[in-house]
Protein backbone atom coordinates (compact mmCIF):
# COMPACT_ATOMS: atom_id res chain seq x y z
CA UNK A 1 41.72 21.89 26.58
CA UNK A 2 38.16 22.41 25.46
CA UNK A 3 36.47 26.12 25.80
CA UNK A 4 33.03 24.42 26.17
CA UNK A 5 31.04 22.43 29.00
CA UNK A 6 30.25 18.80 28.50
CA UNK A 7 26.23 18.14 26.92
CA UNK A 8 23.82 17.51 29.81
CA UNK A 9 21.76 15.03 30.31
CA UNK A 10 18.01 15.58 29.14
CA UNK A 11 17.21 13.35 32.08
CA UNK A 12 18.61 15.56 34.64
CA UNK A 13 18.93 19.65 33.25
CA UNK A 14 21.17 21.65 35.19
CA UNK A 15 19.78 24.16 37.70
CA UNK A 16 18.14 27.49 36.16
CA UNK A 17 18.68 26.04 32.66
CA UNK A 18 15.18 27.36 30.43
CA UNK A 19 15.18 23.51 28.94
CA UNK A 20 13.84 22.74 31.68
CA UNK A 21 10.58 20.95 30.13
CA UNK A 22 12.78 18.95 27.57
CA UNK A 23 12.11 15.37 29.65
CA UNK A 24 8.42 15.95 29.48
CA UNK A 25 8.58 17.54 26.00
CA UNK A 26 10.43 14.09 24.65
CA UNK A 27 7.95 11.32 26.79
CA UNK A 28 5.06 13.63 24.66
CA UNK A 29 6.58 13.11 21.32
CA UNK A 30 7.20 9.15 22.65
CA UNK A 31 3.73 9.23 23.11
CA UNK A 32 2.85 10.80 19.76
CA UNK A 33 5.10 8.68 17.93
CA UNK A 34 3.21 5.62 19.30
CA UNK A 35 0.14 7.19 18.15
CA UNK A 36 1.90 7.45 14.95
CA UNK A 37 3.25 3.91 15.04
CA UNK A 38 -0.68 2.60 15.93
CA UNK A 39 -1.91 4.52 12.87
CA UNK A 40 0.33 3.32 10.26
CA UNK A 41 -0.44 -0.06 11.59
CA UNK A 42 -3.77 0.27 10.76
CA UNK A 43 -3.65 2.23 7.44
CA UNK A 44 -1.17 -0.74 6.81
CA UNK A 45 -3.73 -3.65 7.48
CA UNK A 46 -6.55 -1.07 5.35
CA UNK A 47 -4.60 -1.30 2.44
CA UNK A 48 -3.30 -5.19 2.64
CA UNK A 49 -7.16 -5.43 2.52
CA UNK A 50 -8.24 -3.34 -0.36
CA UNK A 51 -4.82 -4.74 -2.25
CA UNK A 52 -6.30 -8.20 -1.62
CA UNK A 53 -9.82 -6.96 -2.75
CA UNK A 54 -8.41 -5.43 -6.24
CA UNK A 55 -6.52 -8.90 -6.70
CA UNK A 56 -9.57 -10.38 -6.70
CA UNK A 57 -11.78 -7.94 -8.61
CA UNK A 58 -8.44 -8.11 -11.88
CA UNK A 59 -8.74 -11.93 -11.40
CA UNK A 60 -12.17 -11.83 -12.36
CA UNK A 61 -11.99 -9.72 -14.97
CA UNK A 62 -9.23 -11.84 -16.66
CA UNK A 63 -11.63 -14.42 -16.27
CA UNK A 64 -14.22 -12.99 -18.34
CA UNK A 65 -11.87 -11.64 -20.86
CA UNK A 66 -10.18 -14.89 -21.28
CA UNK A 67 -13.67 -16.38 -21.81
CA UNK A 68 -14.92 -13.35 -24.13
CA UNK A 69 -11.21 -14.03 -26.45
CA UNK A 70 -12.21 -17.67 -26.60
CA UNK A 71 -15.94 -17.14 -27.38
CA UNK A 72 -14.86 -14.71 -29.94
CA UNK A 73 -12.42 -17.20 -31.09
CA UNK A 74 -15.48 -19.48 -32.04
CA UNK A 75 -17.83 -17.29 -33.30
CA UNK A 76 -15.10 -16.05 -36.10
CA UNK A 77 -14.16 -19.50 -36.89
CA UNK A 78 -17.70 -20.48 -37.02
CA UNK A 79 -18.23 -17.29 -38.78
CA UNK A 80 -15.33 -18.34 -41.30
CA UNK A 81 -16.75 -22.19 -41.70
CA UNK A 82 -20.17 -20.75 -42.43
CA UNK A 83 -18.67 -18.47 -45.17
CA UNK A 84 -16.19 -21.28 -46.93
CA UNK A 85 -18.97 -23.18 -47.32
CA UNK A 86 -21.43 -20.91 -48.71
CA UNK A 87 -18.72 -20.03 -51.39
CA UNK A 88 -17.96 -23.47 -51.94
CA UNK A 89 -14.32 -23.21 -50.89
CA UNK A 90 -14.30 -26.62 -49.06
């Protein structure tokens, strides 16, 4: 039916095949990927942590520019007060 063999098994390579090395060639690039996996974990958890740092750092800032807008807000309706009534408009 078929002209060509059935895939082996990277468990078990057939005898005199060069691919010999493939079953200890995968359990190293298991082992990498692991390594890999660990890593990305960590870079992970590094930059929930700096994310949850800059949160914090552009909360404060719109803290002091929402009290700067309403301290400026004051200061030109004081300013504006000040001026009506030196020109007698109220």
């Amino acid at each position: 039916m078929s002209d060509h063999e059935p895939p082996t098994s990277l468990d078990k390579p057939p005898p005199g095949d060069d691919h010999a090395g493939i079953p200890t060639r995968v359990a190293k690039l298991e082992v990498r990927v692991d390594e890999l996996i660990l890593r990305l974990d960590r870079l992970e958890t590094k930059v929930d942590r700096m994310d949850q740092k800059i949160d914090a750092g552009l909360q404060k800032l719109n803290d002091r520019f929402d009290r700067f807008y309403y301290l400026q807000t004051a200061l030109i309706a004081g300013l504006l007060g000040l001026l009506a009534k030196v020109l007698g408009v109220f």
